[in-house]
Protein backbone atom coordinates (compact mmCIF):
# COMPACT_ATOMS: atom_id res chain seq x y z
CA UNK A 1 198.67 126.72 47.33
CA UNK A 2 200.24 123.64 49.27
CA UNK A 3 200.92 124.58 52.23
CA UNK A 4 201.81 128.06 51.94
CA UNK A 5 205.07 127.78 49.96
CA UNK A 6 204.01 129.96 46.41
CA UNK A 7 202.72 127.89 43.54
CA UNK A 8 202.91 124.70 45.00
CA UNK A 9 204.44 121.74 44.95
CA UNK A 10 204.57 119.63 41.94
CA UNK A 11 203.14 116.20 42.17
CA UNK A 12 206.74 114.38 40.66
CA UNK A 13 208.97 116.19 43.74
CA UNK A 14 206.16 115.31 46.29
CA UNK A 15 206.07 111.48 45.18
CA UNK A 16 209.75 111.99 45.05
CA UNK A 17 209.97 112.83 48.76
CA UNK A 18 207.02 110.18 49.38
CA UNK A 19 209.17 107.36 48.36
CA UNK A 20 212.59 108.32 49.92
CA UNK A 21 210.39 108.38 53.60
CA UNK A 22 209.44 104.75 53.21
CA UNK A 23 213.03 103.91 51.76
CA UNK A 24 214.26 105.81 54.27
CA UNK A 25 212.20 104.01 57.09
CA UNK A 26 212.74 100.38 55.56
CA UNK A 27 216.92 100.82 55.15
CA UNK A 28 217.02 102.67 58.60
CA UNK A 29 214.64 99.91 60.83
CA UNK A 30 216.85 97.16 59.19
CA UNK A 31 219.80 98.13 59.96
CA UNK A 32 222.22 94.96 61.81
CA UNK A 33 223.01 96.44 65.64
CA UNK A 34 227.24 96.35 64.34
CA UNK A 35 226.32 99.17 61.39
CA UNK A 36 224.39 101.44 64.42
CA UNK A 37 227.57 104.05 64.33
CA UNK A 38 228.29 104.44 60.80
CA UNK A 39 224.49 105.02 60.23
CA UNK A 40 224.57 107.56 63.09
CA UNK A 41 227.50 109.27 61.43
CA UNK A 42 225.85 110.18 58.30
CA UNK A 43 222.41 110.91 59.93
CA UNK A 44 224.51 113.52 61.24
CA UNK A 45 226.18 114.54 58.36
CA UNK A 46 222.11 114.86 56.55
CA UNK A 47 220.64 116.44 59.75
CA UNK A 48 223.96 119.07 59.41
CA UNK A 49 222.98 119.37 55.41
CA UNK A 50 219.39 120.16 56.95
CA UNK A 51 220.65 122.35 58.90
CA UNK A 52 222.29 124.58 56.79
CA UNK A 53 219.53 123.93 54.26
CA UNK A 54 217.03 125.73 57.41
CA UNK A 55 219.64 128.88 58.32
CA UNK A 56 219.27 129.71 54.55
CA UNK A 57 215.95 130.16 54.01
CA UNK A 58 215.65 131.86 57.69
CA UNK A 59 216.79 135.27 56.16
CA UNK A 60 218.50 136.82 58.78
CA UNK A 61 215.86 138.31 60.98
CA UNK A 62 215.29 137.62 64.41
CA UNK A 63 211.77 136.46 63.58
CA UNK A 64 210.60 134.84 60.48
CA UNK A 65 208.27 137.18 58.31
CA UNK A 66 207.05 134.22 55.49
CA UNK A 67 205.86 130.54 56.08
CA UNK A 68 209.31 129.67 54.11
CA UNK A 69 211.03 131.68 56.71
CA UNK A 70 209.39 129.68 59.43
CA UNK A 71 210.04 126.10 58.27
CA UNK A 72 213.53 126.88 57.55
CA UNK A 73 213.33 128.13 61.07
CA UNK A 74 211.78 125.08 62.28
CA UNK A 75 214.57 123.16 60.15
CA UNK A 76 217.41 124.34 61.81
CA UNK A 77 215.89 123.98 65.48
CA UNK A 78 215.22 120.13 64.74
CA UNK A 79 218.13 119.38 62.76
CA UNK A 80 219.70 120.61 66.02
CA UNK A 81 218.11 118.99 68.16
CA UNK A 82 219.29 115.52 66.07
CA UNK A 83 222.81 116.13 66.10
CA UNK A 84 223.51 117.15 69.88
CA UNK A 85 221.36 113.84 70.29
CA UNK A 86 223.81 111.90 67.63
CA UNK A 87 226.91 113.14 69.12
CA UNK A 88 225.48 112.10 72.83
CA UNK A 89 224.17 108.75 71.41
CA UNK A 90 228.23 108.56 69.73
CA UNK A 91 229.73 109.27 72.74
CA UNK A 92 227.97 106.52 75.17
CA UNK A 93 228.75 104.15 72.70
CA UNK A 94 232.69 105.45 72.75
CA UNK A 95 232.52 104.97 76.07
CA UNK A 96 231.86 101.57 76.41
CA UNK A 97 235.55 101.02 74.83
CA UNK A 98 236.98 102.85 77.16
CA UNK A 99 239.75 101.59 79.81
CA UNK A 100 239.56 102.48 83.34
CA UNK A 101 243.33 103.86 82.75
CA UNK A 102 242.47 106.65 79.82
CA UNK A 103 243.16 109.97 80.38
CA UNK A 104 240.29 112.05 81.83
CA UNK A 105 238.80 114.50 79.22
CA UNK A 106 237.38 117.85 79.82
CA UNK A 107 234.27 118.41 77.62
CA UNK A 108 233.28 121.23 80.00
CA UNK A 109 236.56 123.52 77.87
CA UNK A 110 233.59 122.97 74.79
CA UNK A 111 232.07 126.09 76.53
CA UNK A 112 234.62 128.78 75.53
CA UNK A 113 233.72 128.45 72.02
CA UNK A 114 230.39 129.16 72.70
CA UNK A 115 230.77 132.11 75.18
CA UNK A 116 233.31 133.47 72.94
CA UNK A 117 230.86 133.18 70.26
CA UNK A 118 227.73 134.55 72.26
CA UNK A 119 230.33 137.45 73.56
CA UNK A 120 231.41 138.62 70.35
CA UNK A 121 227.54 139.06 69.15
CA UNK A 122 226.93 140.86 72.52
CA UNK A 123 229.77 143.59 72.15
CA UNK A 124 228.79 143.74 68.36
CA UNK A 125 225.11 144.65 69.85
CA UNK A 126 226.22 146.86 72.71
CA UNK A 127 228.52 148.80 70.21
CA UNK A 128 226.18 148.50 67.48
CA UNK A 129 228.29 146.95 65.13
CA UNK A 130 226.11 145.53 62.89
CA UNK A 131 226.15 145.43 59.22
């Protein structure tokens, strides 16, 4: 058992993901400084696929039960992690276009998503609501 994950892993799908890391390294550490955003764009768009990839295996419960469970769990929580630090990494580089006479913005009105979000699951606790 490789790893935990059943049967294993057969040896074409593990030389599969062998060679896409070292294509991936080689096409990402070569990359000309002007291609830098478009790169970061789909990084996010694969860390995003990675991410939904991760909630999908999670199951549902507050705390994974398998060792599939827990790397889909460990998935999510780094493909996180990469695009809040894409979207940062996009928006310093926005900002160096930007004229001293723009219009201010107000990234703090991103919050009321999330609290309505986090509010929703806390009446849907408090009034046990769940399905």
């Amino acid at each position: 058992v490789f790893l935990g994950l059943g049967s294993g892993i057969a040896p074409p799908i593990l030389s599969t993901f062998a060679l896409s890391t070292i294509v991936g390294y080689y096409s990402v550490f070569n990359v000309v400084p002007a291609l830098h955003s478009p790169l970061m764009a789909v990084t996010n768009a694969i860390s995003g696929m990675t991410a939904v990839g991760g909630l999908t295996l999670v199951g549902g419960g507050i705390f994974p039960h398998s060792t599939a469970e827990t790397f889909g769990a460990i998935a999510t929580g780094l493909s996180a992690i990469n695009v809040v630090g894409g979207f940062l990494v996009t928006k310093k580089m926005l900002d160096l276009f930007k004229r001293p006479d723009d219009p201010d913005e107000h990234p703090e009105l991103y919050a009321i998503p999330v609290v309505a979000t986090i509010g929703g699951y806390g009446f849907a606790g408090i009034t046990s609501h769940w399905d």
